[in-house]
N, C-alpha and C. Protein backbone atom coordinates (compact mmCIF):
# COMPACT_ATOMS: atom_id res chain seq x y z
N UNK A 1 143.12 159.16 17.19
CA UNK A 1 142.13 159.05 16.14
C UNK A 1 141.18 157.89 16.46
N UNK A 2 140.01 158.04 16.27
CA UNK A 2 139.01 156.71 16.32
C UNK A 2 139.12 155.63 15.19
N UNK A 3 138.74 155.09 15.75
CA UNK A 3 138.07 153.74 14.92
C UNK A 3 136.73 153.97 14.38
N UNK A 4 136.61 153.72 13.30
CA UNK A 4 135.24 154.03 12.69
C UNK A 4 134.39 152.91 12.05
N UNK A 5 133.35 153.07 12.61
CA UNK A 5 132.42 151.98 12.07
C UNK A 5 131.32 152.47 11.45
N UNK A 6 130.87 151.46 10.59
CA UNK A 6 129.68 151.41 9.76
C UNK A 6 128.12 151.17 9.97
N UNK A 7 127.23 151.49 10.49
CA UNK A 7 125.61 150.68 10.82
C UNK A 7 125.07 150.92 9.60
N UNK A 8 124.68 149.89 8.97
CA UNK A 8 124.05 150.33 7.04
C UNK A 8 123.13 149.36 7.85
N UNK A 9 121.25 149.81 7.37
CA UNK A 9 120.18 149.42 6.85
C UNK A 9 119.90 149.51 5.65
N UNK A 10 119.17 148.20 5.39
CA UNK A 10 118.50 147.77 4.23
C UNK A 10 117.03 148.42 4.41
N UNK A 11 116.33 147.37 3.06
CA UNK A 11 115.13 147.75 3.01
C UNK A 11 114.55 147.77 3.96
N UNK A 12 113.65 149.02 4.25
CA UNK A 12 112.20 149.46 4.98
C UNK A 12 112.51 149.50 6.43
N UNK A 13 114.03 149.29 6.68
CA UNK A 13 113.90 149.54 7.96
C UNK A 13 113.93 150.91 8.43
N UNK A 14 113.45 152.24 7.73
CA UNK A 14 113.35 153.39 7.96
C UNK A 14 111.98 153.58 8.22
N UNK A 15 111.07 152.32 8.08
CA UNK A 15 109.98 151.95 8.41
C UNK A 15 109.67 151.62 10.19
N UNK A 16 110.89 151.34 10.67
CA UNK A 16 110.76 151.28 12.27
C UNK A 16 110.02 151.90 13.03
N UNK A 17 109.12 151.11 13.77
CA UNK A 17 107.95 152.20 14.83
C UNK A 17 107.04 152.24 14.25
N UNK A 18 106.87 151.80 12.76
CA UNK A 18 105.21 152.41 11.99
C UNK A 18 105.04 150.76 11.74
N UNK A 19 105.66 149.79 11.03
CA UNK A 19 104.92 148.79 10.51
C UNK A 19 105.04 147.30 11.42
N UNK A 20 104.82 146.51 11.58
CA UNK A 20 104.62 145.53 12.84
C UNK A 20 105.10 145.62 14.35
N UNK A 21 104.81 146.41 14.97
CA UNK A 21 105.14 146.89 16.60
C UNK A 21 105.36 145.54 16.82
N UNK A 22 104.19 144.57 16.59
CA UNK A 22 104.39 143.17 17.35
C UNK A 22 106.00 142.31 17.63
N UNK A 23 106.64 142.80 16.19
CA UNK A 23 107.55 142.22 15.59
C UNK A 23 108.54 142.54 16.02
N UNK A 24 108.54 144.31 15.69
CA UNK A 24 109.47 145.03 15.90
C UNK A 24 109.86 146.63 16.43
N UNK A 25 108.86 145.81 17.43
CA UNK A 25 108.77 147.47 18.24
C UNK A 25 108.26 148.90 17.73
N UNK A 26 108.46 149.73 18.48
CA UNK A 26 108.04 150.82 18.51
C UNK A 26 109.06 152.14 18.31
N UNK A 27 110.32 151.18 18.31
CA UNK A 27 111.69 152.17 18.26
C UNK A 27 111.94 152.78 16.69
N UNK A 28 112.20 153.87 16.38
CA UNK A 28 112.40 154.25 15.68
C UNK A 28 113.75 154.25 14.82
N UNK A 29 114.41 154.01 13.06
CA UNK A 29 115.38 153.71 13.20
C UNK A 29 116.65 154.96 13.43
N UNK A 30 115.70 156.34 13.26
CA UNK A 30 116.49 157.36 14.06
C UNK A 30 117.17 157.14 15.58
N UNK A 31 115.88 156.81 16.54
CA UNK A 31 116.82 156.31 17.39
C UNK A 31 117.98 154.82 18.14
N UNK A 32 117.79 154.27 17.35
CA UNK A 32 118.75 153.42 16.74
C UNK A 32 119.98 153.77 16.27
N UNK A 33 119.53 154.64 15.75
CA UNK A 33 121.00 155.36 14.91
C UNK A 33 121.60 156.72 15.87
N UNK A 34 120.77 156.97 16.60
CA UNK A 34 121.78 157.43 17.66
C UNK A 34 122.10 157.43 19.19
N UNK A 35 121.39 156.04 19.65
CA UNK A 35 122.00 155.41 20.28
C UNK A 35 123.26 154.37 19.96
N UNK A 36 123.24 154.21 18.81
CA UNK A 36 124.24 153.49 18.25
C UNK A 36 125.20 153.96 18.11
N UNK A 37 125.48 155.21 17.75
CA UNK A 37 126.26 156.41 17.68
C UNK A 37 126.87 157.13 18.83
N UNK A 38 125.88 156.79 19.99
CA UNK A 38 126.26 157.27 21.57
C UNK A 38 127.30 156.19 21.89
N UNK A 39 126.96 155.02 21.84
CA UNK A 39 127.48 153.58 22.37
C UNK A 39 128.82 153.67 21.89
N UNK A 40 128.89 153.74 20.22
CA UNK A 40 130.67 153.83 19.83
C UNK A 40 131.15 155.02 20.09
N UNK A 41 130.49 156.05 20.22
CA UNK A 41 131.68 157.02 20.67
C UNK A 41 131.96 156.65 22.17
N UNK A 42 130.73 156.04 22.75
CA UNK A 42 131.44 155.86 24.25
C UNK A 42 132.59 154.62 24.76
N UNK A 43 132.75 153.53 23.51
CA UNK A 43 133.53 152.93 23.48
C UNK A 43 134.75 153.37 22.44
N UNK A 44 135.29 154.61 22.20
CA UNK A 44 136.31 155.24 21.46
C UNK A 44 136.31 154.92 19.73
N UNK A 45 134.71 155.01 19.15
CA UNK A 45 134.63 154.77 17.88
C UNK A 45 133.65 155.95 17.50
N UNK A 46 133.91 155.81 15.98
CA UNK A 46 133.14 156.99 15.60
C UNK A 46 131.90 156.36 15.07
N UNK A 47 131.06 156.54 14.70
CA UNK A 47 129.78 155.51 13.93
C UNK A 47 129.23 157.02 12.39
N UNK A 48 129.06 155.98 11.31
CA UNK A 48 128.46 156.25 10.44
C UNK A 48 127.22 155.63 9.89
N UNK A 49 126.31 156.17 9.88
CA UNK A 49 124.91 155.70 9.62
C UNK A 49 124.28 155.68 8.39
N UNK A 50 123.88 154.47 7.69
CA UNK A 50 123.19 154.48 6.61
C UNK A 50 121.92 153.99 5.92
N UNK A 51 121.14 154.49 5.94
CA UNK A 51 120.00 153.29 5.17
C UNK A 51 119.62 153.63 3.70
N UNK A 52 119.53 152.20 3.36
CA UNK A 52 118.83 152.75 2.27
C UNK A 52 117.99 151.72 1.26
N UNK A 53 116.77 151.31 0.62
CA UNK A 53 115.97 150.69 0.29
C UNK A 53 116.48 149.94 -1.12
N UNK A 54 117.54 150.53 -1.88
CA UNK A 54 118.37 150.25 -3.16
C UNK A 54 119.61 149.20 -2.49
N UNK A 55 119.22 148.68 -3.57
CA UNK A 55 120.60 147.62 -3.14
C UNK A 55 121.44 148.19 -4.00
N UNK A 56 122.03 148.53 -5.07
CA UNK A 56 122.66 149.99 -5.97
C UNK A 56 123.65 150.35 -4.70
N UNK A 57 122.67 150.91 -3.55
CA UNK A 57 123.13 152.10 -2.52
C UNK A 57 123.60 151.07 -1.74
N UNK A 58 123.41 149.93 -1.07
CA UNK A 58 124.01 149.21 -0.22
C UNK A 58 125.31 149.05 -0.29
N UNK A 59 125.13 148.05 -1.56
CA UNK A 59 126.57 148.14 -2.56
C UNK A 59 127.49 148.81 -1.89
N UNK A 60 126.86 150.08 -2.76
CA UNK A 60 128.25 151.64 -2.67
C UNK A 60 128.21 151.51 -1.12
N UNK A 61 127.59 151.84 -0.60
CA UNK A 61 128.34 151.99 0.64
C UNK A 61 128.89 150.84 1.23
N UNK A 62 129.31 149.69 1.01
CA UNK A 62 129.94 148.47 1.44
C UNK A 62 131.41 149.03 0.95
N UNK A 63 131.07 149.03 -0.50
CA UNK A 63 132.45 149.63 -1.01
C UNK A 63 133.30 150.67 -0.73
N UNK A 64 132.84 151.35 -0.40
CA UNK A 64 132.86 152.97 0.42
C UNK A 64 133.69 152.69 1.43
N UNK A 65 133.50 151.50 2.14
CA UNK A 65 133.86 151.65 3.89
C UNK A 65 135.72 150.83 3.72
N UNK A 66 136.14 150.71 2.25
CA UNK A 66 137.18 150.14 2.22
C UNK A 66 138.55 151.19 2.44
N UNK A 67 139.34 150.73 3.50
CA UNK A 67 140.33 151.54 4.02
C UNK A 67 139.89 152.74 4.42
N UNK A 68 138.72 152.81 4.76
CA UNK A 68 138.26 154.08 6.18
C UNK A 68 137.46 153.57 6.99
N UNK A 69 136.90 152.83 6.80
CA UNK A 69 135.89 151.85 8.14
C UNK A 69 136.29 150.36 8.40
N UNK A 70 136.62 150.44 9.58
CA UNK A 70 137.03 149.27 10.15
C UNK A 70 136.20 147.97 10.60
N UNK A 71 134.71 148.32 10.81
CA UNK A 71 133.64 147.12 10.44
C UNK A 71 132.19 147.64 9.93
N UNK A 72 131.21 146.79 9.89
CA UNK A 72 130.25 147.09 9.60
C UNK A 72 129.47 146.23 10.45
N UNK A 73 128.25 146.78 11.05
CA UNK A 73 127.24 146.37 11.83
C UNK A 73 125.88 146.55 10.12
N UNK A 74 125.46 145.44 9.90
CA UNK A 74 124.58 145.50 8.63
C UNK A 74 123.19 144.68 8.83
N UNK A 75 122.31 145.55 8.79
CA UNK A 75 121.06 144.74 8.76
C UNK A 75 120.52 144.85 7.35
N UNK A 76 120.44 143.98 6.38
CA UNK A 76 120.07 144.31 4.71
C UNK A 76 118.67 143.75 4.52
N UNK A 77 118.27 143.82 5.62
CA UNK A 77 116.49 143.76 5.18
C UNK A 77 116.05 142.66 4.70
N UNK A 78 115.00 142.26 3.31
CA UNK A 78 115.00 141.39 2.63
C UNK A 78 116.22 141.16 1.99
N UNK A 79 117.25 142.02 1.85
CA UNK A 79 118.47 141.44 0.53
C UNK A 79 119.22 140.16 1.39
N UNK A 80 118.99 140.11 2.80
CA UNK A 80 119.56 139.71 3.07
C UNK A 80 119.61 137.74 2.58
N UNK A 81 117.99 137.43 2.26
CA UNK A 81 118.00 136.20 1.98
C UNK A 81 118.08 136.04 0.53
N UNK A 82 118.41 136.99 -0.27
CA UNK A 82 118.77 136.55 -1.79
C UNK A 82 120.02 137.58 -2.39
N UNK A 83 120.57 137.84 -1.61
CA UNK A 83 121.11 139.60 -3.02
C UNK A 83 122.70 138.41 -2.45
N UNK A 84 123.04 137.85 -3.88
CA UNK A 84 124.36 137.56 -3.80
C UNK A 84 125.21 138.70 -4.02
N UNK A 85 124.92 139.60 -5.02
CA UNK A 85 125.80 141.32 -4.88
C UNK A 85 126.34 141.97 -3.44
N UNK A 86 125.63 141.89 -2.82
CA UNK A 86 125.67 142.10 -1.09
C UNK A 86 126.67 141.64 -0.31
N UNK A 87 126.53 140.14 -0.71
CA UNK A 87 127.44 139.15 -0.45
C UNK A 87 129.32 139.11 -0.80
N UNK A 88 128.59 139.45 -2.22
CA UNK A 88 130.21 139.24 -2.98
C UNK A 88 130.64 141.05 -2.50
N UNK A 89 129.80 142.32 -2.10
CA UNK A 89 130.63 143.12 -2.05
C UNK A 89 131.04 143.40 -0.43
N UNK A 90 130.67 143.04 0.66
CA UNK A 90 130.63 141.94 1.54
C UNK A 90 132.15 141.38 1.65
N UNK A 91 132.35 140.58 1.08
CA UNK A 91 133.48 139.34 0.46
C UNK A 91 134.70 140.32 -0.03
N UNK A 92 134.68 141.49 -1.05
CA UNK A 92 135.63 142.42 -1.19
C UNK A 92 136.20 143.29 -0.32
N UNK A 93 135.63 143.87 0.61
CA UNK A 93 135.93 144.74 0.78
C UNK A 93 136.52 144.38 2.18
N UNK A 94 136.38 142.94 2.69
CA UNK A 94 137.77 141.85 3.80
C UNK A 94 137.54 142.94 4.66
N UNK A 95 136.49 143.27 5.32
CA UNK A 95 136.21 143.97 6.72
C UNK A 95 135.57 142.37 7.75
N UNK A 96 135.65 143.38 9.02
CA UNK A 96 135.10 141.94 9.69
C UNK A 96 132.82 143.08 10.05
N UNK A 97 131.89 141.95 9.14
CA UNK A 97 130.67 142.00 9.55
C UNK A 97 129.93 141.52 10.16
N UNK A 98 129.01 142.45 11.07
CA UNK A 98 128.37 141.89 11.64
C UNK A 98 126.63 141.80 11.12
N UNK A 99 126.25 140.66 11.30
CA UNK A 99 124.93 140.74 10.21
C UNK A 99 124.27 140.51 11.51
N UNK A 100 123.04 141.39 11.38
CA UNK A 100 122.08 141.79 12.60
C UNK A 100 120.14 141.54 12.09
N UNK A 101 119.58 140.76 12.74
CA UNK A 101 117.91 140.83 12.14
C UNK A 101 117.30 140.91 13.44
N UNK A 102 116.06 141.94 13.67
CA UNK A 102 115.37 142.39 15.13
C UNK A 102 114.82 140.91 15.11
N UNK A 103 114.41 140.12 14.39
CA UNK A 103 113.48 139.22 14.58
C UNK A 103 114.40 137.94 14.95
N UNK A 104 113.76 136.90 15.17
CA UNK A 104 114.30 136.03 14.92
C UNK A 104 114.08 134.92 13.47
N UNK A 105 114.87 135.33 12.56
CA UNK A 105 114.78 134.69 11.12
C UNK A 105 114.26 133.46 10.96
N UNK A 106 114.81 132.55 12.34
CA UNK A 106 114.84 131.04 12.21
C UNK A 106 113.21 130.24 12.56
N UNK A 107 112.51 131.34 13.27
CA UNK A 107 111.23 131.49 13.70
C UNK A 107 109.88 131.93 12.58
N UNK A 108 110.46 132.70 11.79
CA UNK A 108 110.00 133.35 10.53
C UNK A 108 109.38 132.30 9.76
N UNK A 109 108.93 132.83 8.17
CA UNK A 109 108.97 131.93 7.34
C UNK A 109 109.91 131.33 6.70
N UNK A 110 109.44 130.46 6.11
CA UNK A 110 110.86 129.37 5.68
C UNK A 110 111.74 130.02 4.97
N UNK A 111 111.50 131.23 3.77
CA UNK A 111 112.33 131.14 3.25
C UNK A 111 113.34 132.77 4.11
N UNK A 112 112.90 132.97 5.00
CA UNK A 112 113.27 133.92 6.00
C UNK A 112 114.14 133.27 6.68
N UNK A 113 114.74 131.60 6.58
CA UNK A 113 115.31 131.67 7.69
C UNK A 113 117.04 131.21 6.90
N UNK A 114 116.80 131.65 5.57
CA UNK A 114 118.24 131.29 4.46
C UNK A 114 118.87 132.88 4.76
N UNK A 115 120.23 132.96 4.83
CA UNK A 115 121.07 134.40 4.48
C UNK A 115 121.83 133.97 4.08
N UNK A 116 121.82 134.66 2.54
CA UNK A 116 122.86 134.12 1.64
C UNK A 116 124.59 135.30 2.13
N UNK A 117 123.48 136.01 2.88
CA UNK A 117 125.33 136.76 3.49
C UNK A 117 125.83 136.45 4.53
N UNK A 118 125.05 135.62 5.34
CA UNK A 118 125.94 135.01 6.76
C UNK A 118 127.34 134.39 6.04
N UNK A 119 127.41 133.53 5.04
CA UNK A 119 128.64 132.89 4.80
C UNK A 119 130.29 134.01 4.50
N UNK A 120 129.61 135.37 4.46
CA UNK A 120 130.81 136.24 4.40
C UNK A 120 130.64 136.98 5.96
N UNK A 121 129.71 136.78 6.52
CA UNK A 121 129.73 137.64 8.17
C UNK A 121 130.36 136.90 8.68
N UNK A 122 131.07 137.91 9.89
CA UNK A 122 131.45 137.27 11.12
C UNK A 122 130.66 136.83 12.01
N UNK A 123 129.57 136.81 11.96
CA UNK A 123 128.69 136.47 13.07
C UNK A 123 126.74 137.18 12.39
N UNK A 124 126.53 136.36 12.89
CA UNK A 124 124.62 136.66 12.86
C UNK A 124 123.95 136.64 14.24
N UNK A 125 123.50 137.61 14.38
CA UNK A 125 122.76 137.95 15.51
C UNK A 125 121.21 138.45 15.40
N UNK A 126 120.49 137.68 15.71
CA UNK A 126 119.09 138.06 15.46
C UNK A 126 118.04 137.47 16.93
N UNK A 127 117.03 138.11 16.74
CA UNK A 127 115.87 137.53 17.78
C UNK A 127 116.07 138.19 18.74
N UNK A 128 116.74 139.71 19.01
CA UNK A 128 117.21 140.29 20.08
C UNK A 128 116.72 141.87 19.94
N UNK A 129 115.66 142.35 18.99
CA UNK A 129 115.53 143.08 18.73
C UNK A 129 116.96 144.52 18.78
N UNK A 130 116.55 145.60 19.46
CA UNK A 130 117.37 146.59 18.96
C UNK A 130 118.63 146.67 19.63
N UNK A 131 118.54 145.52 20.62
CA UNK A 131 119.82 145.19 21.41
C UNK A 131 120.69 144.28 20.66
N UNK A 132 120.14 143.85 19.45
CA UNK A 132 120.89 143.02 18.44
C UNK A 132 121.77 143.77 17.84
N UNK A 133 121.43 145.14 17.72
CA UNK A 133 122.26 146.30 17.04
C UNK A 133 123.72 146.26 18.03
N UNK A 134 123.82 146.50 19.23
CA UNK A 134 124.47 146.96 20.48
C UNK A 134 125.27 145.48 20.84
N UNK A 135 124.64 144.95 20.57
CA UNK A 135 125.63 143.74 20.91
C UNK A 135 126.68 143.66 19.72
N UNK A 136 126.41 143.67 18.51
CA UNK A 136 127.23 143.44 17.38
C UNK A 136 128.43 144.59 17.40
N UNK A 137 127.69 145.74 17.92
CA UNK A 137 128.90 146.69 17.98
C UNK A 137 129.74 146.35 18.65
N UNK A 138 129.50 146.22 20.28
CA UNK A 138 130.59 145.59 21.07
C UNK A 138 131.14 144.34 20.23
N UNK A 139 130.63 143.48 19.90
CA UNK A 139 131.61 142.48 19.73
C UNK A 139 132.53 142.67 18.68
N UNK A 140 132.25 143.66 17.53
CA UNK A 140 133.59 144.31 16.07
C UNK A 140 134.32 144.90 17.20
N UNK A 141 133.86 146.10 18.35
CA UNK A 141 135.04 146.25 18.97
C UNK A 141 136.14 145.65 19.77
N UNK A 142 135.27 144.52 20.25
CA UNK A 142 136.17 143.52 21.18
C UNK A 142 137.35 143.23 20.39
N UNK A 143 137.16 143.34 19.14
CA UNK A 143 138.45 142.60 18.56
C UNK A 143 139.74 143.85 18.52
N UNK A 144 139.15 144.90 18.58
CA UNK A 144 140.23 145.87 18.39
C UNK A 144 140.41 146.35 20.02
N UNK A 145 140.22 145.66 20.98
CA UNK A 145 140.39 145.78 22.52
C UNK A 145 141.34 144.53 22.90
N UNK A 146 140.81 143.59 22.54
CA UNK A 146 141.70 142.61 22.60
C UNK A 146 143.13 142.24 22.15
């Protein structure tokens, strides 16, 4: 049986390829989502894909992934620098996350460079664009290789 993981987008990143190329490329978050999907099945995982612009929907699917998904790769868009909900459901559901931003946050504007959900992630990875995605995967799996 696989191991199954989570890739949830936040807001507007279904916006990928249409709104700042400069920023954030030209990649689409379809293909994102299935190269991401190629990568864990080729490392013996299954991948489930989600986006969605509601934090409502983030939520649920955080909650969702309890005792059937073994991590989450999460990029939450803007929620990421204010939605304590995110955080605390995040905090419940004792998976190990990986919090992912194409940009680099710390480079951004000021108040772009606070995540009130790094303190429940396992790790933040940003400034690496869509290879930020691919790295985070490998590293939730490293732990179940190791």
């Amino acid at each position: 049986m696989f191991h199954k993981i989570m890739l949830l987008n936040g807001p507007n990143l279904n916006m990928l390829g249409i709104r700042q190329p400069e920023i954030y490329g030209r990649t689409t978050l379809a293909d994102i989502e299935s190269r991401f999907t190629e990568k864990a099945k080729a490392l013996g995982f299954s991948a489930e894909c989600v986006q969605s612009n509601s934090e409502g929907a983030l939520i649920d699917a955080i909650q969702s992934c309890y005792g059937r998904i073994d991590g989450i790769v999460l990029n939450a868009g803007a929620y990421t620098h204010y939605s304590y909900a995110i955080r605390d459901a995040i905090a419940s559901v004792s998976l190990p996350v990986m919090e992912v931003h194409l940009s680099d946050i710390h480079a951004r504007e000021e108040f772009r460079h606070i995540s009130v959900i790094e303190p429940v992630c396992k790790k933040q990875i940003c400034g690496l664009g869509e290879d930020g995605y691919y790295i985070a995967l490998e590293e939730l799996i490293r732990d179940y290789v190791d």
